[in-house]
C-alpha atoms as a PDB file:
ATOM      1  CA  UNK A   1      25.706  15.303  19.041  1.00  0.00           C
ATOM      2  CA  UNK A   2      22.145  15.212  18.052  1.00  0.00           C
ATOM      3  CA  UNK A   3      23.057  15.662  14.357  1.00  0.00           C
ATOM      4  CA  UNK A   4      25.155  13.146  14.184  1.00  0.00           C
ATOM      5  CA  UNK A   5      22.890  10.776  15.875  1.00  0.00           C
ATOM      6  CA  UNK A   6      20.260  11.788  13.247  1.00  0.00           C
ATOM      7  CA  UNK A   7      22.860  11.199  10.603  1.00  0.00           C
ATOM      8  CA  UNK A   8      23.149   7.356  11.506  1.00  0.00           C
ATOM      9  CA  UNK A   9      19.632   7.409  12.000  1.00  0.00           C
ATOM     10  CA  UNK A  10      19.405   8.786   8.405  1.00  0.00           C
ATOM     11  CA  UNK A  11      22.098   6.237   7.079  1.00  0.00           C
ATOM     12  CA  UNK A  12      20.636   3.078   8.640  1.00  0.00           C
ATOM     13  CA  UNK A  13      17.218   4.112   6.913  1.00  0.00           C
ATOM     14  CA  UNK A  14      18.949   4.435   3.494  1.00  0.00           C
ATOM     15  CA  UNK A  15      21.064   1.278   4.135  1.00  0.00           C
ATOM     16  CA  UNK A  16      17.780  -0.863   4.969  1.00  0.00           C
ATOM     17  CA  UNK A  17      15.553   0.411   2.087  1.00  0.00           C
ATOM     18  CA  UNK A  18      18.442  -0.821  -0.242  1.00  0.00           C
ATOM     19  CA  UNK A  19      18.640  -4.822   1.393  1.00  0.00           C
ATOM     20  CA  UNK A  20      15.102  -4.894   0.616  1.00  0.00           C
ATOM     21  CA  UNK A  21      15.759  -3.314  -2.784  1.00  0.00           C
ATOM     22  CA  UNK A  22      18.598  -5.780  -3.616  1.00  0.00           C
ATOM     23  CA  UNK A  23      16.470  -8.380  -1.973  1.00  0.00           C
ATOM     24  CA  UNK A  24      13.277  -7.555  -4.453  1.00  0.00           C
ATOM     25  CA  UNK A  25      15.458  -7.616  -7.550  1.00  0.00           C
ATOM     26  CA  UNK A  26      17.170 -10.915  -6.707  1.00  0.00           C
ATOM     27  CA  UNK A  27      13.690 -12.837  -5.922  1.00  0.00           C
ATOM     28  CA  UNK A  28      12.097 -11.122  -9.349  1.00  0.00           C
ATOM     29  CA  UNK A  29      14.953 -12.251 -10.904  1.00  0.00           C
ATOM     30  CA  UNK A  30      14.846 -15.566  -9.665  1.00  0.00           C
ATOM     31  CA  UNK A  31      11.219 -15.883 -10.353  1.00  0.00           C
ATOM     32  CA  UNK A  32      12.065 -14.547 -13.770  1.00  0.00           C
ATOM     33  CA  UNK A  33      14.854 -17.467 -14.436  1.00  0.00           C
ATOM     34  CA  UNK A  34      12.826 -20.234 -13.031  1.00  0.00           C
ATOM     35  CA  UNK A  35       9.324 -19.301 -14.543  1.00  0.00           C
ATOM     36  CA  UNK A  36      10.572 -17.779 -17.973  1.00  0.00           C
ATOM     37  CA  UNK A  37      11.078 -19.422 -21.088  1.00  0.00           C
ATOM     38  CA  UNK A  38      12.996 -17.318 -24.424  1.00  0.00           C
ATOM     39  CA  UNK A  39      12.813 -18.908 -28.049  1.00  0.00           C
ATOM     40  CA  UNK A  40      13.847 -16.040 -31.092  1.00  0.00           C
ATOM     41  CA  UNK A  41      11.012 -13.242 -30.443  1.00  0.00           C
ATOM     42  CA  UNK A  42       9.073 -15.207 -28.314  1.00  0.00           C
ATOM     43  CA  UNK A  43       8.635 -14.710 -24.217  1.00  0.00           C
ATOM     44  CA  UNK A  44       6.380 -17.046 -21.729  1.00  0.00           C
ATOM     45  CA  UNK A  45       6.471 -15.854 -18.266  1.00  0.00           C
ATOM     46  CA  UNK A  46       3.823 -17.508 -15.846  1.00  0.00           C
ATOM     47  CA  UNK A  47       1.540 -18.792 -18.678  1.00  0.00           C
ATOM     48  CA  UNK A  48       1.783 -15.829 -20.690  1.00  0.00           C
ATOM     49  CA  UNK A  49       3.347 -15.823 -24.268  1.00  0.00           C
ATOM     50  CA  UNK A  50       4.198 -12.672 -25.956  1.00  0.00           C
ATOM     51  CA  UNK A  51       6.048 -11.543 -28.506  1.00  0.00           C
ATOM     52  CA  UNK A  52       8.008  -8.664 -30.237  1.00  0.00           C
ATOM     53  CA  UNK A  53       7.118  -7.670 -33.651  1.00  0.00           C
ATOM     54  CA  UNK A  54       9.938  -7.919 -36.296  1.00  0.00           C
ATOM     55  CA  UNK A  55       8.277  -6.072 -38.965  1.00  0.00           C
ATOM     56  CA  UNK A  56       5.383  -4.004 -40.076  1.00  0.00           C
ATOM     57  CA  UNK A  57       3.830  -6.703 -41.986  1.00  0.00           C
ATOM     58  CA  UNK A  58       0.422  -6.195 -39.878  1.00  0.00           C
ATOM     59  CA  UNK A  59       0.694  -2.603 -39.540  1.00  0.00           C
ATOM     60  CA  UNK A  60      -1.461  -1.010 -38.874  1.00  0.00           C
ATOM     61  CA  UNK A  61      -2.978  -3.231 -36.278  1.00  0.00           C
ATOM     62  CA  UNK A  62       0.368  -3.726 -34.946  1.00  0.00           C
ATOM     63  CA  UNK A  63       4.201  -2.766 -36.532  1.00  0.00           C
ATOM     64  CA  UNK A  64       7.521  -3.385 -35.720  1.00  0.00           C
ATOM     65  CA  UNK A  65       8.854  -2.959 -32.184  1.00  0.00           C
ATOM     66  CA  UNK A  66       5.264  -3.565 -30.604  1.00  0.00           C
ATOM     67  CA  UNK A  67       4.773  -6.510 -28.001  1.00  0.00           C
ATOM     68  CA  UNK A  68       1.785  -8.327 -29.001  1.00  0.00           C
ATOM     69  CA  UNK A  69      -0.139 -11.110 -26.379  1.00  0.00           C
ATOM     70  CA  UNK A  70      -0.995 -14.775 -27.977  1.00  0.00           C
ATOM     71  CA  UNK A  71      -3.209 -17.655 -26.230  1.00  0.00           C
ATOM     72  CA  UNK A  72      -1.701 -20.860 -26.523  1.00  0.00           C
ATOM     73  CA  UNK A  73      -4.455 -22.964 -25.845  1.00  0.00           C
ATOM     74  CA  UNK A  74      -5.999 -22.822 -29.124  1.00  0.00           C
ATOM     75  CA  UNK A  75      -8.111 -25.541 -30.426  1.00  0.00           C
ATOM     76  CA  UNK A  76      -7.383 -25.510 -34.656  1.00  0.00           C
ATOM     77  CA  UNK A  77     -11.039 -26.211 -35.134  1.00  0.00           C
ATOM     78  CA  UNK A  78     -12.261 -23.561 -33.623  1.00  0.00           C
ATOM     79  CA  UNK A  79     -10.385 -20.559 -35.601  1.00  0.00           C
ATOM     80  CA  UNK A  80     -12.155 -18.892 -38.127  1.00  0.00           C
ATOM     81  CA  UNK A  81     -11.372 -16.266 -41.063  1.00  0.00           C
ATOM     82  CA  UNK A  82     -10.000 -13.018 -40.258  1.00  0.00           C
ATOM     83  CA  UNK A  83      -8.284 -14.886 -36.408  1.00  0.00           C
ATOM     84  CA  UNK A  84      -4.811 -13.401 -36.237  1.00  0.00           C
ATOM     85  CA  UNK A  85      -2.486 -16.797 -35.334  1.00  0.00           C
ATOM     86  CA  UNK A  86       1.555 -17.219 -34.548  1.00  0.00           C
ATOM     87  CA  UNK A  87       2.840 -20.109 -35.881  1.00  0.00           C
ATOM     88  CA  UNK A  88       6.436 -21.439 -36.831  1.00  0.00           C
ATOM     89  CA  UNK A  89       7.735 -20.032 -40.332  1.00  0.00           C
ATOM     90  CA  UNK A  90      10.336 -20.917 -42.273  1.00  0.00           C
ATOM     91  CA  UNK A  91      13.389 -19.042 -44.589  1.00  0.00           C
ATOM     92  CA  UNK A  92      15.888 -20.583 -46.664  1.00  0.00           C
ATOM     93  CA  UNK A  93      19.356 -18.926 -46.412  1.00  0.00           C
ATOM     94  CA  UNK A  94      22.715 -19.595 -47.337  1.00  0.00           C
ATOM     95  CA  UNK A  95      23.129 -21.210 -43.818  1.00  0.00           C
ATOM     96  CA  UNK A  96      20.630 -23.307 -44.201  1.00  0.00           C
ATOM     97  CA  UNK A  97      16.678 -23.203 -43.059  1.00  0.00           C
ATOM     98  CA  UNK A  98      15.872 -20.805 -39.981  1.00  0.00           C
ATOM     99  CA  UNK A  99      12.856 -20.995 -38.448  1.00  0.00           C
ATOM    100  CA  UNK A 100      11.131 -18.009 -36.785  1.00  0.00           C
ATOM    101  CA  UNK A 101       8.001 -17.277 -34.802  1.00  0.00           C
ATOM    102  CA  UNK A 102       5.019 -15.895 -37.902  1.00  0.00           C
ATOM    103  CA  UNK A 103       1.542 -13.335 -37.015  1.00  0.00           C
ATOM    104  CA  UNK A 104      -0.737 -13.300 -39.690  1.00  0.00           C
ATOM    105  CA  UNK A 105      -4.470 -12.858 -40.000  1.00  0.00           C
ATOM    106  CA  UNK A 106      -6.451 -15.933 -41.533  1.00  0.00           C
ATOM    107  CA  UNK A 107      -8.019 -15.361 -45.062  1.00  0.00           C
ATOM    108  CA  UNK A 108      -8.904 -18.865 -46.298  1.00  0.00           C
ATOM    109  CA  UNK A 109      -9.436 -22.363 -43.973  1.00  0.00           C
ATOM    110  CA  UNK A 110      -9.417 -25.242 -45.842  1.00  0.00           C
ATOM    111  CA  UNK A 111     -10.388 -28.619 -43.706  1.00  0.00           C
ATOM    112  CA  UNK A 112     -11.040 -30.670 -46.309  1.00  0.00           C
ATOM    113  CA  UNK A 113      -8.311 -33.482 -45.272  1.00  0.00           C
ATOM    114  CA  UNK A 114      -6.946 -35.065 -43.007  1.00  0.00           C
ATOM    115  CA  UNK A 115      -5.302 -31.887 -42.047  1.00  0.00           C
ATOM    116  CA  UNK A 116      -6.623 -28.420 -41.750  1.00  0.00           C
ATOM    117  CA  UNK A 117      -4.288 -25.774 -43.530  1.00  0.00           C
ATOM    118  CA  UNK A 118      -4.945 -21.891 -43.279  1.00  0.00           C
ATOM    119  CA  UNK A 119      -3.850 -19.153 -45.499  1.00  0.00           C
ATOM    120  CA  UNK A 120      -2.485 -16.129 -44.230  1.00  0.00           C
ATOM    121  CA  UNK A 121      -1.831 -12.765 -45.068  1.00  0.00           C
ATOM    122  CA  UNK A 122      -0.342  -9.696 -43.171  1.00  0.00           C
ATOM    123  CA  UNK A 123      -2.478  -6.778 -43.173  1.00  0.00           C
ATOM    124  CA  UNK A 124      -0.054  -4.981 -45.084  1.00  0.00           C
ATOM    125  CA  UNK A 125       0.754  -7.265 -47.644  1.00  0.00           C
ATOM    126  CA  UNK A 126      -0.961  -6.812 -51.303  1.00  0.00           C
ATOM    127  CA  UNK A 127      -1.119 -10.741 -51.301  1.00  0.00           C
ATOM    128  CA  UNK A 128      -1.172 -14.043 -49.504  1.00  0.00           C
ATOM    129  CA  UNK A 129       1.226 -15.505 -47.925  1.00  0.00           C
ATOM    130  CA  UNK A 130       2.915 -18.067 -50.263  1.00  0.00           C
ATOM    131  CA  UNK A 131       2.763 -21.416 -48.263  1.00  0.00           C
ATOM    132  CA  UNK A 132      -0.061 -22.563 -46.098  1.00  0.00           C
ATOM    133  CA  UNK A 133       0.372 -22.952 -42.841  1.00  0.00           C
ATOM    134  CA  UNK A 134      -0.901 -26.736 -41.525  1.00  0.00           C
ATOM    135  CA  UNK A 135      -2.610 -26.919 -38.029  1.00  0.00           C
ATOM    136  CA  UNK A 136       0.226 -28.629 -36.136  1.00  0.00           C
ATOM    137  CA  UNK A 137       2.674 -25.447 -36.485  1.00  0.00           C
ATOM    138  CA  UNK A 138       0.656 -23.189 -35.118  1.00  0.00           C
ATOM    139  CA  UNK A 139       1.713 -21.457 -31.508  1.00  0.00           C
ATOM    140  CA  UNK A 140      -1.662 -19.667 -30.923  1.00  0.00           C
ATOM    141  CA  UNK A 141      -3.660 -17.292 -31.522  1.00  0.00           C
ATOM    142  CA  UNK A 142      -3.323 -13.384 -31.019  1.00  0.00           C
ATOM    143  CA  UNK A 143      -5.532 -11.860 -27.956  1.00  0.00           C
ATOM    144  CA  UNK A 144      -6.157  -8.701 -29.350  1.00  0.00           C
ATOM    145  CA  UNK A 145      -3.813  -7.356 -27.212  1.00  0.00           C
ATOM    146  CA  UNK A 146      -0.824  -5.652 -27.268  1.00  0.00           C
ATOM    147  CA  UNK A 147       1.662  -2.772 -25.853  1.00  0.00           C
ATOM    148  CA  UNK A 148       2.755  -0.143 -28.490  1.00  0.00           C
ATOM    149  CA  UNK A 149       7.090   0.341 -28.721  1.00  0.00           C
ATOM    150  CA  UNK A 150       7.284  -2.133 -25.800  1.00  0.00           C
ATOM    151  CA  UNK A 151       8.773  -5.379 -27.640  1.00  0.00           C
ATOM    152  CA  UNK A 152      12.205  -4.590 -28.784  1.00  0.00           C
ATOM    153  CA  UNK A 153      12.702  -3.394 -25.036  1.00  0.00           C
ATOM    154  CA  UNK A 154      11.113  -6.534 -23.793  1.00  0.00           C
ATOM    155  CA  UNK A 155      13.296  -8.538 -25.726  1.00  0.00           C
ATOM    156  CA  UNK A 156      16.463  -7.105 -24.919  1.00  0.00           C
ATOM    157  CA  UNK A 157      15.748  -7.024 -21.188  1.00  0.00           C
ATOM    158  CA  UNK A 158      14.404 -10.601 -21.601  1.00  0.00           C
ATOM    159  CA  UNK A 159      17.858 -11.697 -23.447  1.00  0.00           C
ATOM    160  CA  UNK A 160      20.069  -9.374 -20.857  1.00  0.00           C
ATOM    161  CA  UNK A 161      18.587 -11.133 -17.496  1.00  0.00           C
ATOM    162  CA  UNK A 162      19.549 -14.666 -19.448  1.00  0.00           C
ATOM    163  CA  UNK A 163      22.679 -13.208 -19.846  1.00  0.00           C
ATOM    164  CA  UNK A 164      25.650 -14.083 -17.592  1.00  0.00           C
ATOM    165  CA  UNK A 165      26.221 -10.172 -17.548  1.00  0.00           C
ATOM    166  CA  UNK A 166      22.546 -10.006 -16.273  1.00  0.00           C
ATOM    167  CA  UNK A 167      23.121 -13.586 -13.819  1.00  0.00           C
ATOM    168  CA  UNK A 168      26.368 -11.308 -12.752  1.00  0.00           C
ATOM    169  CA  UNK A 169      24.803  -7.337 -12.057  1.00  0.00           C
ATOM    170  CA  UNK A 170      21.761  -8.743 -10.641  1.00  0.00           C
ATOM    171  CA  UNK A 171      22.843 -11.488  -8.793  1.00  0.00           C
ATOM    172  CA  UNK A 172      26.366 -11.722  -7.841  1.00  0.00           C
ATOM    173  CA  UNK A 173      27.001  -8.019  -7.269  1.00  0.00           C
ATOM    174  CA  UNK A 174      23.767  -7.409  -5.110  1.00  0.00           C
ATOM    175  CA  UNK A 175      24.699 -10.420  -3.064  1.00  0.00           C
ATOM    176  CA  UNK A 176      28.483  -9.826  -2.728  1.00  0.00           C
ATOM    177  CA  UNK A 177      27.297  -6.176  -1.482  1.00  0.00           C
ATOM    178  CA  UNK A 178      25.099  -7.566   0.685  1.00  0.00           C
ATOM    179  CA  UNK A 179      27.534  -9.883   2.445  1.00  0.00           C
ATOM    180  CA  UNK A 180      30.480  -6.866   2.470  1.00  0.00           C
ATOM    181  CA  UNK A 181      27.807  -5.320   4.089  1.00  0.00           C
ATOM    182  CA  UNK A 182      26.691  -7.924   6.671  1.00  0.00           C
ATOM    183  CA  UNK A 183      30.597  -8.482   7.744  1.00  0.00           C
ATOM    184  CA  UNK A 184      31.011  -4.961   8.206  1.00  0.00           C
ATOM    185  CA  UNK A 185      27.491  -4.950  10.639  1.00  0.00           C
ATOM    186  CA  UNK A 186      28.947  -7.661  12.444  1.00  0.00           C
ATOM    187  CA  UNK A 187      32.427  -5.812  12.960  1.00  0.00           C
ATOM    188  CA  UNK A 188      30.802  -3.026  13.885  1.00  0.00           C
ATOM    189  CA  UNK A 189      28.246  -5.027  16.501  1.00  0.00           C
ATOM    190  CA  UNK A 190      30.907  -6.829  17.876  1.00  0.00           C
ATOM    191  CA  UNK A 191      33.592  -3.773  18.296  1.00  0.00           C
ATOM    192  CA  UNK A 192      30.837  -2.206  20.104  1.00  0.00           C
ATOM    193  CA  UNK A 193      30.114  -5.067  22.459  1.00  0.00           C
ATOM    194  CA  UNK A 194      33.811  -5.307  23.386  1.00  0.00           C
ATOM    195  CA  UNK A 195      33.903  -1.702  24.207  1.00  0.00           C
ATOM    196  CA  UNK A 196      30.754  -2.233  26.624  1.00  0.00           C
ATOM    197  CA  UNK A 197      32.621  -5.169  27.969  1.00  0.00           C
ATOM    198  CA  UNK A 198      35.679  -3.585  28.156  1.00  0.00           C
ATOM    199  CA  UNK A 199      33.658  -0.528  30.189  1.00  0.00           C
ATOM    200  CA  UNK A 200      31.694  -2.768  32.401  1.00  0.00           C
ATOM    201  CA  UNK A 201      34.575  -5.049  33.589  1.00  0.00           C
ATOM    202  CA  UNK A 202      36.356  -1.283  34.335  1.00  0.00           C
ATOM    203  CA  UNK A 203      33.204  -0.496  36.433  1.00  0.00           C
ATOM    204  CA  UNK A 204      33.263  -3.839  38.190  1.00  0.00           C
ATOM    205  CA  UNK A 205      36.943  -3.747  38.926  1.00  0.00           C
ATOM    206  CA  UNK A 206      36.419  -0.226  39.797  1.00  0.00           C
ATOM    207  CA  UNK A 207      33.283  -1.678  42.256  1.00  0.00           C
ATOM    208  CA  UNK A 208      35.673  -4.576  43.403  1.00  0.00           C
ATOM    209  CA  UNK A 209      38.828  -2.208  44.538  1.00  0.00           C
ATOM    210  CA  UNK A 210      36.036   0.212  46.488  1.00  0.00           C
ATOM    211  CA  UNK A 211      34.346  -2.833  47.755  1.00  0.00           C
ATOM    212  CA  UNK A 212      37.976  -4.277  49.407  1.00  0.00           C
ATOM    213  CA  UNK A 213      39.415  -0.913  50.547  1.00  0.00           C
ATOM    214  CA  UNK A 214      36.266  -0.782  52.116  1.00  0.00           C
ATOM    215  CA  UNK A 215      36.160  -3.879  54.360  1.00  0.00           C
ATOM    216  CA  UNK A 216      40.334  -3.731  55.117  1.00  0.00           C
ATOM    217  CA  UNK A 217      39.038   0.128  56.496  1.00  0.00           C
ATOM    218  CA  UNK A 218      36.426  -1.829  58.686  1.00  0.00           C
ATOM    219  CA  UNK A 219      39.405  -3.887  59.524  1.00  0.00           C
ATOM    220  CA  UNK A 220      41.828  -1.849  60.884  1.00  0.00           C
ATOM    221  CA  UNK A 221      38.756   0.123  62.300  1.00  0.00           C
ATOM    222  CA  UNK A 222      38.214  -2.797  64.702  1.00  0.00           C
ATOM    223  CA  UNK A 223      41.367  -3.984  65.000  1.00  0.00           C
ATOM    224  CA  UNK A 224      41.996  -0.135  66.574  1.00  0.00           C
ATOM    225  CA  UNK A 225      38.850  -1.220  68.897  1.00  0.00           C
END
């Protein structure tokens, strides 16, 4: 008897750890969804912009499949040669122009107009980029930072929670489980509260007959009087 008691004890444990598992995931996600932006390579969460390399075109101050940190409040003006800045790229293809998310160090500033225009280079290129990149496209400015192998699994975690399979597994699953789970609580809760019921109106009946055969034996006792 006391096993199985410990048993439940064990399986309520389990079953409550998990609710505030499922309950953790669904308010990260949610804080994820509402506070998260995705554009191409490029995350924000919370104020903070990273993104995951596409190529080795730095390397080897960061290559392909690293997630690297940027500051978007940059202030043009104030960069300088040899600044490593994101900014929006272009590539003609057959489909017509893409454009894509750029990090390249700053080799040549040139503010003489109206606007100022940088050159760029990736640290593994033998030469410059070919066009210069004009102050209004860039996205910010690189913070030195940066996780090694961690962008191409940021990225695809990033794209699956935007997913409707991610909306679906994290979401609707943990909260269909959770209200399966809750109706068969209540089941349980009130199945056991009909059984005490069902006991204690046997008790008071029980009480109720022994009560009246009592007083129709005090009865007859004084009627015999």
């Amino acid at each position: 008897m006391e096993n199985v008691q410990e048993n439940k004890n064990v399986w309520k444990k389990v079953l409550n750890i998990a609710f505030y598992v499922v309950l953790a995931i669904v308010f990260l996600y949610a804080m994820f969804a509402l506070f998260s932006k995705k554009e191409e390579n490029q995350i924000s969460f919370l104020g903070i912009t990273s993104l995951a390399v596409q190529s080795d075109s730095m390397k080897p101050t960061f290559e392909e499949g690293d997630l690297i940190f940027i500051d978007k409040d940059v202030n043009p003006e104030d960069l300088e040669i040899g600044d490593v800045i994101t900014y929006e790229d272009f590539m003609l293809t057959d489909e017509g122009t893409i454009t894509y998310y750029n990090t390249h160090r700053i080799v040549e500033i040139d503010d003489s107009g109206l606007v100022i225009r940088f050159t760029t280079k990736g640290d593994n290129n033998p030469t410059n980029d070919a066009r210069r990149v004009s102050e209004n496209e860039i996205i910010g400015v690189w913070t030195e930072n940066s996780w090694s192998n961690f962008g191409s699994f940021a990225d695809g975690f990033t794209g699956f929670l935007k997913s409707g399979l991610g909306f679906f597994l994290l979401i609707v699953l943990p909260a269909v489980a959770f209200l399966v789970y809750e109706v068969i609580r209540f089941v349980k809760v009130y199945s056991e509260y009909n059984n005490k019921k069902h006991v204690a109106d046997r008790v008071k009946m029980h009480e109720d007959a022994v009560r009246e055969a009592k007083r129709q034996l005090e009865e007859e006792q004084k009627n015999k009087e």
